[in-house]
C-alpha atoms as a PDB file:
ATOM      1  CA  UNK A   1      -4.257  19.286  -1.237  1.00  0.00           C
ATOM      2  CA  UNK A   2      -5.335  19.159   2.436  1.00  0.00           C
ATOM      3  CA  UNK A   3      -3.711  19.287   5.806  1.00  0.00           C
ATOM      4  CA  UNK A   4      -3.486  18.020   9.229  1.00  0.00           C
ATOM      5  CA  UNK A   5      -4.906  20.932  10.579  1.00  0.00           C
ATOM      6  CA  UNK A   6      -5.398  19.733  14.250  1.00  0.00           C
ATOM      7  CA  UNK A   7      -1.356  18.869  14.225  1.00  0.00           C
ATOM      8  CA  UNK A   8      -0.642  22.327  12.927  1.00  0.00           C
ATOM      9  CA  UNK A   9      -2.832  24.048  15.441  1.00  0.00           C
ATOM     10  CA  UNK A  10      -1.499  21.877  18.052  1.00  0.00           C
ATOM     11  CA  UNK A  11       2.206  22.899  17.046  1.00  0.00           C
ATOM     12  CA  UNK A  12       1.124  26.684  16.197  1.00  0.00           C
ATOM     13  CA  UNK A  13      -0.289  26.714  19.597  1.00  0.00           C
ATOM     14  CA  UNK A  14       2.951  25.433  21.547  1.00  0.00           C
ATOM     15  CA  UNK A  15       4.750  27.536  19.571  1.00  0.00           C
ATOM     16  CA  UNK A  16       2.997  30.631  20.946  1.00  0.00           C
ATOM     17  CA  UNK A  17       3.060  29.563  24.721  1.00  0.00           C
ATOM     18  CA  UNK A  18       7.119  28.945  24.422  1.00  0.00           C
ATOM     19  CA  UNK A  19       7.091  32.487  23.317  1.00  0.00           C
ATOM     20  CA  UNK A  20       5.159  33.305  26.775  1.00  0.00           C
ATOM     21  CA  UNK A  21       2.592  35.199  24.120  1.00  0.00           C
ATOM     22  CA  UNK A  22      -1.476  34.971  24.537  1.00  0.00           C
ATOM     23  CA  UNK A  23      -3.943  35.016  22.317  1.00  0.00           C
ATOM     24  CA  UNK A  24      -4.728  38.543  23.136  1.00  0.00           C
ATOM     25  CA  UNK A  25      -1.198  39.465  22.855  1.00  0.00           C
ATOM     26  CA  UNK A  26      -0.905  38.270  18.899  1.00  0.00           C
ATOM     27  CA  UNK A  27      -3.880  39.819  18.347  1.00  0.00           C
ATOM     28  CA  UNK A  28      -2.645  43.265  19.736  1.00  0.00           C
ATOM     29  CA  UNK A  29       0.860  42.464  17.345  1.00  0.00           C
ATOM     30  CA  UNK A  30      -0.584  41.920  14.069  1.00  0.00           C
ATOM     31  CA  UNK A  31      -4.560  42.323  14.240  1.00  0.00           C
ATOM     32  CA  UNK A  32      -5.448  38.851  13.530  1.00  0.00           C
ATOM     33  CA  UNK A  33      -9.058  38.574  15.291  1.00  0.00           C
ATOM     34  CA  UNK A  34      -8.856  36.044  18.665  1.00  0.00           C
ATOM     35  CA  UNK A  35     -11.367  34.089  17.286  1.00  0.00           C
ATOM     36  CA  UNK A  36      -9.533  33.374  13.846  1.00  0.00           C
ATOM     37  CA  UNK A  37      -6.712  32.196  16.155  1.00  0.00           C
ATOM     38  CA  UNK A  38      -8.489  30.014  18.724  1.00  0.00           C
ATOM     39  CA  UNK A  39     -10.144  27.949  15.293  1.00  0.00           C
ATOM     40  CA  UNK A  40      -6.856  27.898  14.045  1.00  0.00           C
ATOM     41  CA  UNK A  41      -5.169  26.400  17.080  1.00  0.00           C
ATOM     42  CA  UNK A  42      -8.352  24.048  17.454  1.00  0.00           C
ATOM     43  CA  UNK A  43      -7.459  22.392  13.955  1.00  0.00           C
ATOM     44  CA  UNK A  44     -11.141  23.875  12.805  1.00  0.00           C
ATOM     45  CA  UNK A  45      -9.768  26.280  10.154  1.00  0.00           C
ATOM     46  CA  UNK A  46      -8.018  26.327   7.287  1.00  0.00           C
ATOM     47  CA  UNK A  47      -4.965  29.253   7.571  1.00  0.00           C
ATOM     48  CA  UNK A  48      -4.862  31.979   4.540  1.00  0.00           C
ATOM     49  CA  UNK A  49      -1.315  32.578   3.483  1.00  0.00           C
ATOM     50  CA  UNK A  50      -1.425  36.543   4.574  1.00  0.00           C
ATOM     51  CA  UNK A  51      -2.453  35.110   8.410  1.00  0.00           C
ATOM     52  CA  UNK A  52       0.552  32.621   8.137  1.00  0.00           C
ATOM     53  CA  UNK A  53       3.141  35.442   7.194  1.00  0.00           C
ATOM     54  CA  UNK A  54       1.930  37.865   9.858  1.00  0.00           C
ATOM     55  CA  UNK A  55       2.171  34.814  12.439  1.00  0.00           C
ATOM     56  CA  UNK A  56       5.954  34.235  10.906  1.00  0.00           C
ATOM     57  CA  UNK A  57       6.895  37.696  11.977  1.00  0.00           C
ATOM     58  CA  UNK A  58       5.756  37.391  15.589  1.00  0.00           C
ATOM     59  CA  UNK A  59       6.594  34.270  15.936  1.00  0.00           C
ATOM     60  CA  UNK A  60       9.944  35.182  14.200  1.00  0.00           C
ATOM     61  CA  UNK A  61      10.243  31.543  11.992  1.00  0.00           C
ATOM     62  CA  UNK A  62       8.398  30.251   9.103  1.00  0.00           C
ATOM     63  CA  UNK A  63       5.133  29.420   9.660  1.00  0.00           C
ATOM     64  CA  UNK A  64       4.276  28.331   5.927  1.00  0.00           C
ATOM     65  CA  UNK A  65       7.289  25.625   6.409  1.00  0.00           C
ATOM     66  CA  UNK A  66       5.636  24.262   9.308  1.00  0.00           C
ATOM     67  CA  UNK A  67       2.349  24.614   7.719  1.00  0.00           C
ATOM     68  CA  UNK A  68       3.433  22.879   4.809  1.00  0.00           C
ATOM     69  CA  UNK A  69       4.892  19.956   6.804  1.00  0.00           C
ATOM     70  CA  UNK A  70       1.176  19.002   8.035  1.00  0.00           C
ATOM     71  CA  UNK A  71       0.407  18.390   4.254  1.00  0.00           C
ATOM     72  CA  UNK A  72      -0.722  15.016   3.420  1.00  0.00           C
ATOM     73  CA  UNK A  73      -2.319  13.745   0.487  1.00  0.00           C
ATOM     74  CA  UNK A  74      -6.323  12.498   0.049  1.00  0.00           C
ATOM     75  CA  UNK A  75      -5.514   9.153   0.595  1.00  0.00           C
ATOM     76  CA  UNK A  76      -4.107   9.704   3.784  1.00  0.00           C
ATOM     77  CA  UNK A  77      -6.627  12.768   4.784  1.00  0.00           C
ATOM     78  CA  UNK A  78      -9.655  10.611   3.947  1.00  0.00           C
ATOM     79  CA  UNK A  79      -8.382   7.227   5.453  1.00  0.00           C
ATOM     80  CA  UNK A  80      -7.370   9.096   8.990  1.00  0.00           C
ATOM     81  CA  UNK A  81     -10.746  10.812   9.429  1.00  0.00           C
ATOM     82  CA  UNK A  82     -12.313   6.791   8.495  1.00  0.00           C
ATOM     83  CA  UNK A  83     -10.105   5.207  11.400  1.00  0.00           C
ATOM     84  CA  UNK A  84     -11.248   7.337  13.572  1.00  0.00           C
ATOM     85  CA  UNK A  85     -15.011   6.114  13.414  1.00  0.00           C
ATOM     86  CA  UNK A  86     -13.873   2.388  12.411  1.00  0.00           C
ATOM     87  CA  UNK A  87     -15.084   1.449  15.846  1.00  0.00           C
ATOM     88  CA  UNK A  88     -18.829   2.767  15.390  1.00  0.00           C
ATOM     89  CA  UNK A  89     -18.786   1.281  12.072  1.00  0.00           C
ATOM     90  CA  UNK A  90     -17.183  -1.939  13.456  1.00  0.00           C
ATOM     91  CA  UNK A  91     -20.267  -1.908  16.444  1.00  0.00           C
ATOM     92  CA  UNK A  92     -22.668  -0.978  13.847  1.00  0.00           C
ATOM     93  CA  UNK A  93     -22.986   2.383  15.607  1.00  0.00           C
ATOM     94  CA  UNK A  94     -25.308   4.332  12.929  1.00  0.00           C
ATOM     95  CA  UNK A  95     -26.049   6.869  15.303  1.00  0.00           C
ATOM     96  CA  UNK A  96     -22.444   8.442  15.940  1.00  0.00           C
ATOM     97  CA  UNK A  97     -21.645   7.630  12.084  1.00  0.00           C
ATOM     98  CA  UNK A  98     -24.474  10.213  11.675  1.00  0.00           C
ATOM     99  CA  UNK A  99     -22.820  12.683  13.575  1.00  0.00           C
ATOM    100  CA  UNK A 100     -19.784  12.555  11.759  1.00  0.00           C
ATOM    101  CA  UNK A 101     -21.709  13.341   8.521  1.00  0.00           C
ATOM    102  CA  UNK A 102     -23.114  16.113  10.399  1.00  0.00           C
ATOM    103  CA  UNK A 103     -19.531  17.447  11.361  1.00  0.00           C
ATOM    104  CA  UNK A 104     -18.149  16.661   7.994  1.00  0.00           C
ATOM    105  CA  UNK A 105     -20.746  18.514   6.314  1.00  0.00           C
ATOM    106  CA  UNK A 106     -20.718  22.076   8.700  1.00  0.00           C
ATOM    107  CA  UNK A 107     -16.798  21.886   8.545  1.00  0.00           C
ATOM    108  CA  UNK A 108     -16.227  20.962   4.481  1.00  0.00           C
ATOM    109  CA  UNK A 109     -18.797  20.437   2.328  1.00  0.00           C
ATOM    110  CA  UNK A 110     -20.172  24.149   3.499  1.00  0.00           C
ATOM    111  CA  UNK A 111     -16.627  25.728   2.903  1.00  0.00           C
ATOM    112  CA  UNK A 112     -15.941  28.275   0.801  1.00  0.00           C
ATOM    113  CA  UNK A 113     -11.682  26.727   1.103  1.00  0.00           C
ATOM    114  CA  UNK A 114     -13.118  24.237  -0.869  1.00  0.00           C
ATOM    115  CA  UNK A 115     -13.748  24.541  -4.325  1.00  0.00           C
ATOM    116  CA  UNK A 116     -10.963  23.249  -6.487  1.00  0.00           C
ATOM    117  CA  UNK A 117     -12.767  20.528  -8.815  1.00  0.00           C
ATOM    118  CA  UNK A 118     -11.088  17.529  -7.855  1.00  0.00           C
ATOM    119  CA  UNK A 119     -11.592  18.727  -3.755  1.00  0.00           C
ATOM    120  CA  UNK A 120     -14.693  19.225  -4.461  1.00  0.00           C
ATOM    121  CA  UNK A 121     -15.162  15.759  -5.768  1.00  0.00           C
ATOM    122  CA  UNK A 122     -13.230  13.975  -2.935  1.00  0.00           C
ATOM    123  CA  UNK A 123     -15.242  15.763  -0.562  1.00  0.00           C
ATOM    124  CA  UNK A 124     -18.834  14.507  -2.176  1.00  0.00           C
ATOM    125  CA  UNK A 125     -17.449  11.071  -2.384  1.00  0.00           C
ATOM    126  CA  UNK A 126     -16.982  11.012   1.596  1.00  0.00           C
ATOM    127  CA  UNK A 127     -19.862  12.696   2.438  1.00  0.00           C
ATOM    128  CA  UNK A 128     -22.097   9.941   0.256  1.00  0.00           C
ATOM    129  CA  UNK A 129     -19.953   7.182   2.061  1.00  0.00           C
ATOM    130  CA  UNK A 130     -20.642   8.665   5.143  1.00  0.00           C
ATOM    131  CA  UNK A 131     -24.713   8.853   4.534  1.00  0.00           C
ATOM    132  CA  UNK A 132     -24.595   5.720   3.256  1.00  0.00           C
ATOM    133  CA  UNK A 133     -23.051   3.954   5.754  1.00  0.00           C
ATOM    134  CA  UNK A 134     -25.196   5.651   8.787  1.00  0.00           C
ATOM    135  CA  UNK A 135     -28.100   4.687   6.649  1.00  0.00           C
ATOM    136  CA  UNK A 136     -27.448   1.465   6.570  1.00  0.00           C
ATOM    137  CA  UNK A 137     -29.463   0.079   8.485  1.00  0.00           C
ATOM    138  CA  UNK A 138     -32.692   1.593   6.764  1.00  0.00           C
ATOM    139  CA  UNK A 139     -31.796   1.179   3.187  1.00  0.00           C
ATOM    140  CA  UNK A 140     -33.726  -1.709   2.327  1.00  0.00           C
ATOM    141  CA  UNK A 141     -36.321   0.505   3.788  1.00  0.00           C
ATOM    142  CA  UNK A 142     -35.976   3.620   3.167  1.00  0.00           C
ATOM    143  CA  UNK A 143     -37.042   4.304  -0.346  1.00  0.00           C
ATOM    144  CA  UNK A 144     -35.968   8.529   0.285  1.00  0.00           C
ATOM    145  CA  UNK A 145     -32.552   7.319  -0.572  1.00  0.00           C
ATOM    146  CA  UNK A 146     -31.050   5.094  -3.172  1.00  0.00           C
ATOM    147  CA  UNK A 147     -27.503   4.749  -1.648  1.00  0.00           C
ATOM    148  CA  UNK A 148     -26.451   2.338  -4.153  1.00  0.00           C
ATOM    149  CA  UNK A 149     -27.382   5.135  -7.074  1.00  0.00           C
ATOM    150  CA  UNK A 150     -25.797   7.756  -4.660  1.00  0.00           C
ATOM    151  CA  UNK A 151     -22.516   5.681  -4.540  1.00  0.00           C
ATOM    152  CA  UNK A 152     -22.325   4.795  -8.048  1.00  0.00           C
ATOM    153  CA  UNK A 153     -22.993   8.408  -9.134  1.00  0.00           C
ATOM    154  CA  UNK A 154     -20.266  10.575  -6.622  1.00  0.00           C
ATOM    155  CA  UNK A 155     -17.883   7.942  -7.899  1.00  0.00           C
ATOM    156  CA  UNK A 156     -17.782   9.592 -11.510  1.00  0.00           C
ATOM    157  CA  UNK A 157     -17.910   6.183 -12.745  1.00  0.00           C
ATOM    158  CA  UNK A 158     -20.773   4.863 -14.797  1.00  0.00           C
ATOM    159  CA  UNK A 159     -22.115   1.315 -14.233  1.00  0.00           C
ATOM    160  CA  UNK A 160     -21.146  -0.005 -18.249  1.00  0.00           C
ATOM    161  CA  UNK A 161     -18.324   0.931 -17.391  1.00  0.00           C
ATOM    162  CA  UNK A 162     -17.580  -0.540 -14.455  1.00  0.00           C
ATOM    163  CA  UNK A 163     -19.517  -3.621 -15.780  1.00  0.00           C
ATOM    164  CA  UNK A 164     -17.098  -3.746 -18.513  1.00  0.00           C
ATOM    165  CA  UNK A 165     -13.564  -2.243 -17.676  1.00  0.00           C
ATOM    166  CA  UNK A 166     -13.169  -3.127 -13.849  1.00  0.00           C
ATOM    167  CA  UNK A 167      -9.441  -4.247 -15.116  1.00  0.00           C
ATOM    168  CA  UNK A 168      -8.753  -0.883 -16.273  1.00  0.00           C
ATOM    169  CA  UNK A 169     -10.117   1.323 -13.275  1.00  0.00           C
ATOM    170  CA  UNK A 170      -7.741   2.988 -11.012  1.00  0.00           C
ATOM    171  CA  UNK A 171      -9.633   3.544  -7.537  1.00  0.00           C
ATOM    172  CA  UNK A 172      -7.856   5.694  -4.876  1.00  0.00           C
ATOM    173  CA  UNK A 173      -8.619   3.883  -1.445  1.00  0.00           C
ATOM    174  CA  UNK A 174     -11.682   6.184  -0.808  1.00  0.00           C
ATOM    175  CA  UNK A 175     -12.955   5.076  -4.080  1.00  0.00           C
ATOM    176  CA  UNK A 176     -12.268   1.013  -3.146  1.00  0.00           C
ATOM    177  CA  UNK A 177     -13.995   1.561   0.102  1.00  0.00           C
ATOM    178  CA  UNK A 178     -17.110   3.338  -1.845  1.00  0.00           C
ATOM    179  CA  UNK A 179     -16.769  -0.642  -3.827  1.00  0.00           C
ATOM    180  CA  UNK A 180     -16.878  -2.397  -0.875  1.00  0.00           C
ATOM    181  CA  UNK A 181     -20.154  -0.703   0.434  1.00  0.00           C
ATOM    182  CA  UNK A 182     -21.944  -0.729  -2.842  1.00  0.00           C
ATOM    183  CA  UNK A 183     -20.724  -4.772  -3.387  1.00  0.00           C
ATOM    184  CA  UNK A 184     -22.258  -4.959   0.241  1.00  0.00           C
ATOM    185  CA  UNK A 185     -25.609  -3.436  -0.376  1.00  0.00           C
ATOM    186  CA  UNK A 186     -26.119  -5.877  -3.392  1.00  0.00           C
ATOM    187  CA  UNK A 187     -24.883  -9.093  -1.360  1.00  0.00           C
ATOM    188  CA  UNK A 188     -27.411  -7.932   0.907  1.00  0.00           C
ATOM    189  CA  UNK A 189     -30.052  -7.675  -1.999  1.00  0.00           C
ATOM    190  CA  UNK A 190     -29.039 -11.098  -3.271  1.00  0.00           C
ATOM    191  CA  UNK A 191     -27.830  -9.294  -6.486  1.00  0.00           C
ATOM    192  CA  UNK A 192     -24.382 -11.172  -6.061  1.00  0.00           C
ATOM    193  CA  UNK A 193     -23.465 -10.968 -10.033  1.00  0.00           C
ATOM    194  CA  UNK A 194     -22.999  -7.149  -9.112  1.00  0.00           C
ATOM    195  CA  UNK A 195     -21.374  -7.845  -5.756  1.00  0.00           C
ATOM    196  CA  UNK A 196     -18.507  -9.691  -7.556  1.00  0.00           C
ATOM    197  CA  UNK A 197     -18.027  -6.638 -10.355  1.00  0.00           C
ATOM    198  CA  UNK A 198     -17.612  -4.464  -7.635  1.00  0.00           C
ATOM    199  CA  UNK A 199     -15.201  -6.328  -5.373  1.00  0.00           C
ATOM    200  CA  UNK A 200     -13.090  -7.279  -8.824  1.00  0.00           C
ATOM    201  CA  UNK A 201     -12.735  -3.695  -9.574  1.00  0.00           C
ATOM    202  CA  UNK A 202     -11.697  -2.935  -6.248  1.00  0.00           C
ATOM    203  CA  UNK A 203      -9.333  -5.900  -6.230  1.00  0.00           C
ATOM    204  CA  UNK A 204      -7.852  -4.877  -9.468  1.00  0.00           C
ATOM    205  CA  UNK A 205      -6.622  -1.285  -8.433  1.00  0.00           C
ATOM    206  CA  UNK A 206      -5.615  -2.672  -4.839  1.00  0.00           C
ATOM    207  CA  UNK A 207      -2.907  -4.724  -6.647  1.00  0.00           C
ATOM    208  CA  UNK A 208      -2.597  -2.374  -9.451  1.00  0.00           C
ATOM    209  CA  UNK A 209      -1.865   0.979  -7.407  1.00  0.00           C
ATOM    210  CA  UNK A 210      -1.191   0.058  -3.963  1.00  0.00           C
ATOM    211  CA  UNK A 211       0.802  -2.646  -4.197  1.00  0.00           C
ATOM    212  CA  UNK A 212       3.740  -1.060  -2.349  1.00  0.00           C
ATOM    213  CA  UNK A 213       1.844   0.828  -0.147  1.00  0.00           C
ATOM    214  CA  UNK A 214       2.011   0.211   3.543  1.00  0.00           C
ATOM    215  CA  UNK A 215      -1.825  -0.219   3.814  1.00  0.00           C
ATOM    216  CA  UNK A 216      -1.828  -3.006   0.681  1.00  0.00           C
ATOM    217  CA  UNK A 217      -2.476  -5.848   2.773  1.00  0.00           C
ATOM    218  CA  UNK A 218      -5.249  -4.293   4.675  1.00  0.00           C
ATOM    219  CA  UNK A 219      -7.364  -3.868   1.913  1.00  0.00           C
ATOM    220  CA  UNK A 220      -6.420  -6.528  -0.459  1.00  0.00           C
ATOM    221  CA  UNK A 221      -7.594  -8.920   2.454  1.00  0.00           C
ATOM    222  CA  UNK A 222     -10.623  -6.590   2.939  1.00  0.00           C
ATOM    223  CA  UNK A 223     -11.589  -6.739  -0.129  1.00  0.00           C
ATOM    224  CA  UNK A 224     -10.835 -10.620  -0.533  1.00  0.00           C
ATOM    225  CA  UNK A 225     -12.706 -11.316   2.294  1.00  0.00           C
ATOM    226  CA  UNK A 226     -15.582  -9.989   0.917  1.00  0.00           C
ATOM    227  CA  UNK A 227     -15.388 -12.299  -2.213  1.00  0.00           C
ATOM    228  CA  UNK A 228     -15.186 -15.347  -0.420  1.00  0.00           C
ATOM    229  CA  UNK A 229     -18.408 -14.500   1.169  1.00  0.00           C
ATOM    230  CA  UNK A 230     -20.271 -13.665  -1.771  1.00  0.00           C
ATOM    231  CA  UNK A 231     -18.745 -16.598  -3.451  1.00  0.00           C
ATOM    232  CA  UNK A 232     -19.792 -18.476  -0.216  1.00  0.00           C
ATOM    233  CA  UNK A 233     -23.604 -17.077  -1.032  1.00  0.00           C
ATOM    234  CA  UNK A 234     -23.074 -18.497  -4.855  1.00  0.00           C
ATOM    235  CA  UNK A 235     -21.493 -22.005  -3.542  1.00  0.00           C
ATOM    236  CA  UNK A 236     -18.695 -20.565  -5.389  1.00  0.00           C
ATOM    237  CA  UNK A 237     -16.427 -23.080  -3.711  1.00  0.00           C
ATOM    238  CA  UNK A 238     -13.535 -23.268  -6.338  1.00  0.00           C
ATOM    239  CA  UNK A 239     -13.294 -20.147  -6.730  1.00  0.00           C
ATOM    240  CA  UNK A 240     -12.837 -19.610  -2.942  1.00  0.00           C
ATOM    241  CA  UNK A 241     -10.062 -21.875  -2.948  1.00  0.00           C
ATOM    242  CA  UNK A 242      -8.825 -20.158  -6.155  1.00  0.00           C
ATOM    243  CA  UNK A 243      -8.993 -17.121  -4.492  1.00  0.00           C
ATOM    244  CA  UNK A 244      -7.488 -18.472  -1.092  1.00  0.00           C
ATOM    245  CA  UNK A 245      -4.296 -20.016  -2.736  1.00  0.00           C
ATOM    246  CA  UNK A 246      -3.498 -16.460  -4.713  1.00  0.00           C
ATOM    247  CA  UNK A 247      -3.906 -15.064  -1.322  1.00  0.00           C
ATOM    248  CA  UNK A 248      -1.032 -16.736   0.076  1.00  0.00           C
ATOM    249  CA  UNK A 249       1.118 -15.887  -2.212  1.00  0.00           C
ATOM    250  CA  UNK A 250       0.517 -12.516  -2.066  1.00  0.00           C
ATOM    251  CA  UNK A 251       0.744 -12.495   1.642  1.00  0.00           C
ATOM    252  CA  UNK A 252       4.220 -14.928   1.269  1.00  0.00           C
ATOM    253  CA  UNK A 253       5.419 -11.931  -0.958  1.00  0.00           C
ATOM    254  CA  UNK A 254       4.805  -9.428   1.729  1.00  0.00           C
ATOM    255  CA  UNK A 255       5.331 -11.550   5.040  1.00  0.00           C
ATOM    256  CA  UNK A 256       6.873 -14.373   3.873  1.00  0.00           C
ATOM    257  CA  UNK A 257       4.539 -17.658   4.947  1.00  0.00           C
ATOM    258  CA  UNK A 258       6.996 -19.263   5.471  1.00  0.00           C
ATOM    259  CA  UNK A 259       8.081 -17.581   8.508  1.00  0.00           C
ATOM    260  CA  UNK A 260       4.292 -17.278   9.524  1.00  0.00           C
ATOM    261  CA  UNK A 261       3.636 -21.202   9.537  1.00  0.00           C
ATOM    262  CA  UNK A 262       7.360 -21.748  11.459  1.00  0.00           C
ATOM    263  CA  UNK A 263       5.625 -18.872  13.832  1.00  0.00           C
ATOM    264  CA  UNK A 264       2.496 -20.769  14.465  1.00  0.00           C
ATOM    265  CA  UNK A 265       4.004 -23.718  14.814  1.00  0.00           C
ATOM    266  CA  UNK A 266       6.312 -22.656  17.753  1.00  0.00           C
ATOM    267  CA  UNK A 267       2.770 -21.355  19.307  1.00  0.00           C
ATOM    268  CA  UNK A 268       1.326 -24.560  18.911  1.00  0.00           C
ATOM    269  CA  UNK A 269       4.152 -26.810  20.236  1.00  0.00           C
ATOM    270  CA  UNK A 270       4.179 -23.919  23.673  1.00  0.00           C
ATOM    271  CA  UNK A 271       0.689 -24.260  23.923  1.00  0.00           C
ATOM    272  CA  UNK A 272       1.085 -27.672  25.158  1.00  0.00           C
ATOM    273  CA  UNK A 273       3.530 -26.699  27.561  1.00  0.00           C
ATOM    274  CA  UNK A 274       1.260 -24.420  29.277  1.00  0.00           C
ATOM    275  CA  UNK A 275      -1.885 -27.378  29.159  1.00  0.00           C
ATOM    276  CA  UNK A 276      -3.766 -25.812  26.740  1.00  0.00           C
ATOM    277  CA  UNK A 277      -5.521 -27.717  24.286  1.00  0.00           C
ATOM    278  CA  UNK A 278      -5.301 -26.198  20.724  1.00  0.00           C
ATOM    279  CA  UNK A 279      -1.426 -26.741  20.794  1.00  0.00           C
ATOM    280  CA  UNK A 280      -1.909 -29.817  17.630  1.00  0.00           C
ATOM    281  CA  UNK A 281      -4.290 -27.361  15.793  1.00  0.00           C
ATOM    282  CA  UNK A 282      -2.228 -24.686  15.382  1.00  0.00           C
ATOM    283  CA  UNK A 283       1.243 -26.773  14.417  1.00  0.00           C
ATOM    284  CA  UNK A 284      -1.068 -28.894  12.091  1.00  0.00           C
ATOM    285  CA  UNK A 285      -2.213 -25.187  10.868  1.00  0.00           C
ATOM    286  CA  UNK A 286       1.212 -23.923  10.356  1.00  0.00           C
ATOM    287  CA  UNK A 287       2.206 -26.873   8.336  1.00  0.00           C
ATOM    288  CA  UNK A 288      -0.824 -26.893   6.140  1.00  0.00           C
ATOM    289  CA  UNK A 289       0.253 -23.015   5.473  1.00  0.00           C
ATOM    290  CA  UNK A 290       3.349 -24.214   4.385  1.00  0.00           C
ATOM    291  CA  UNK A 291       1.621 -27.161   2.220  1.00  0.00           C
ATOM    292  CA  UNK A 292      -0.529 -24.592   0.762  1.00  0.00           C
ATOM    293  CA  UNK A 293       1.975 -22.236  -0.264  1.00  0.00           C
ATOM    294  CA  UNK A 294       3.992 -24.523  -2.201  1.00  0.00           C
ATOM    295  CA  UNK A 295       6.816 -25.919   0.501  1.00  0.00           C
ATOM    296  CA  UNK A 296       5.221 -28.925   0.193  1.00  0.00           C
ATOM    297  CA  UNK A 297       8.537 -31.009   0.677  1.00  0.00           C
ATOM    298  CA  UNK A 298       9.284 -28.631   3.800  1.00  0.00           C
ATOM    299  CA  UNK A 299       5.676 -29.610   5.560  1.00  0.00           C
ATOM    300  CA  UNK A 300       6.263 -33.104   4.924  1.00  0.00           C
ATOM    301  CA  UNK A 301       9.979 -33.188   6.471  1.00  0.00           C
ATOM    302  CA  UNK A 302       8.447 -30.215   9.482  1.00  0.00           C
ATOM    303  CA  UNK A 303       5.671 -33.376  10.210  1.00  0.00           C
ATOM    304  CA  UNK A 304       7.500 -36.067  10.490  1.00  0.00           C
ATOM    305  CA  UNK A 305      10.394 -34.282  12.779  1.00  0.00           C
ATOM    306  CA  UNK A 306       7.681 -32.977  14.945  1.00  0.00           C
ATOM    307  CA  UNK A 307       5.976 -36.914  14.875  1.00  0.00           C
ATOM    308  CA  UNK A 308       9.015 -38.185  16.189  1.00  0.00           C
ATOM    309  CA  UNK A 309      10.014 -35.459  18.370  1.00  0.00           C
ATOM    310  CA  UNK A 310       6.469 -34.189  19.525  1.00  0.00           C
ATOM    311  CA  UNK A 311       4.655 -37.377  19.793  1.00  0.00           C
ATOM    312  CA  UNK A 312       2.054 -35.662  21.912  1.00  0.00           C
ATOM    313  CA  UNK A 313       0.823 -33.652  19.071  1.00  0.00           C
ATOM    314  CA  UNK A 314      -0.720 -36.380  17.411  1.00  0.00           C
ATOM    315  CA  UNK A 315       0.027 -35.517  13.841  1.00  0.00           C
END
């Protein structure tokens, strides 16, 4: 299990000012070193449960309660610390991506907190991500490193049997990102066969296990638009509109497209009120939504009111 330790230091930390106390001053109290306090504060350590009951009796209230309300599950653990460096991997930023490998490894991998089996496992699985995504750029180069052997290996996860079962996998999100990369790094080898195993698998257990979650359309369009563009690469083309159709009805279960086309639409016909020029393409866009998505009677009726009522749309 892991923790928002940074939120429980930051709490621990108010808690001890509202008591007017110092750092010194719990030290002095209960003997808990300075040091051991200031990494606990700092979110940079992991609490033992003798250090949280001595805390709970200066503090006077339960520190393993509030400890225990920081508790969040891998998913979430693993997907906060990957927003946080979205924008260097977004701007292609290897160099900062190799600093959080650095961190990650000092702070985790290193730990002796760290050794349940399944932890353990989680935390190899980032740290592989991580080296594989800061080398990147190199690794049609760099022959040190076989990230797409690395990848396939921390994932637990042989290749027959990811050839062969991709149905019947159940990837955690860590595990569908780890997909993603690998279906990348063969795209970018022109091995596309592989590309599409990959992104199936990870397509699979997005709609399989996360299909309630609050992150599901985030990576089922993630992952989907990875397909198109290795189906793109293949000149795939039916299966790109295959793919884009069962898209929007996954999205019209989740959003409704219904009330996304009537929501473009009103953008289009205001864009023409305030002289700009892309006021027909977005109504036209709207209504092919609609088309798309089976209200094909509605988009008929929606174009010919707008016709008569809008004629400067042009439709």
């Amino acid at each position: 299990m892991y923790y928002d330790l940074k939120g429980f230091g930051s709490e621990l930390r108010q808690i001890r000012k509202s008591l007017n106390l110092s750092q010194k001053q719990v030290r002095d109290a209960i003997g808990l070193n300075e040091d051991t306090l200031r990494k606990l504060e700092n979110g940079s350590s992991m609490p033992r449960i003798e250090t949280l009951d001595l805390l709970s009796i200066t503090f006077k209230t339960d520190i393993f309660r509030i400890f225990s309300n920081y508790k969040i599950s891998v998913d979430t653990y693993f997907e906060k610390r990957i927003h946080e460096i979205l924008p260097s991997i977004r701007s292609l930023d290897y160099k900062n991506i190799e600093g959080e490998v650095t961190g990650f490894y000092n702070t985790f991998i290193d730990s002796k907190s760290y050794k349940i089996k399944d932890i353990r496992k989680k935390m190899e699985q980032f740290g592989e991500y991580l080296k594989s995504l800061s080398n990147f750029e190199h690794s049609f180069k760099d022959q040190s490193r076989d990230d797409l052997t690395k990848l396939v290996e921390v994932t637990g996860i042989s290749l027959s049997e990811i050839k062969d079962g991709s149905s019947l996998l159940n990837l955690d999100k860590l595990e569908i990102r780890i997909f993603i990369l690998i279906s990348i790094i063969y795209r970018f080898k022109d091995e596309f066969h592989n590309s599409v195993i990959f992104l199936e698998a990870a397509l699979n257990s997005v709609l399989k296990k996360y299909d309630d979650d609050k992150d599901f359309l985030y990576f089922y369009f993630l992952v989907a638009l990875n397909l198109m563009t290795v189906y793109h690469r293949q000149n795939e083309y039916e299966k790109i509109d295959a793919l884009y159709k069962s898209s929007l009805k996954v999205l019209d279960g989740k959003l409704s497209v219904n009330t996304l086309a009537t929501y473009f639409i009103r953008v289009g016909i205001n864009k023409n009120y305030i002289k700009e020029e892309e006021a027909a393409y977005f109504v036209n866009f709207g209504l092919d939504l609609l088309k798309d998505t089976g209200y094909v009677d509605k988009s008929s009726r929606y174009r010919e009111t707008f016709s008569k009522k809008y004629p400067f749309l042009n439709l």
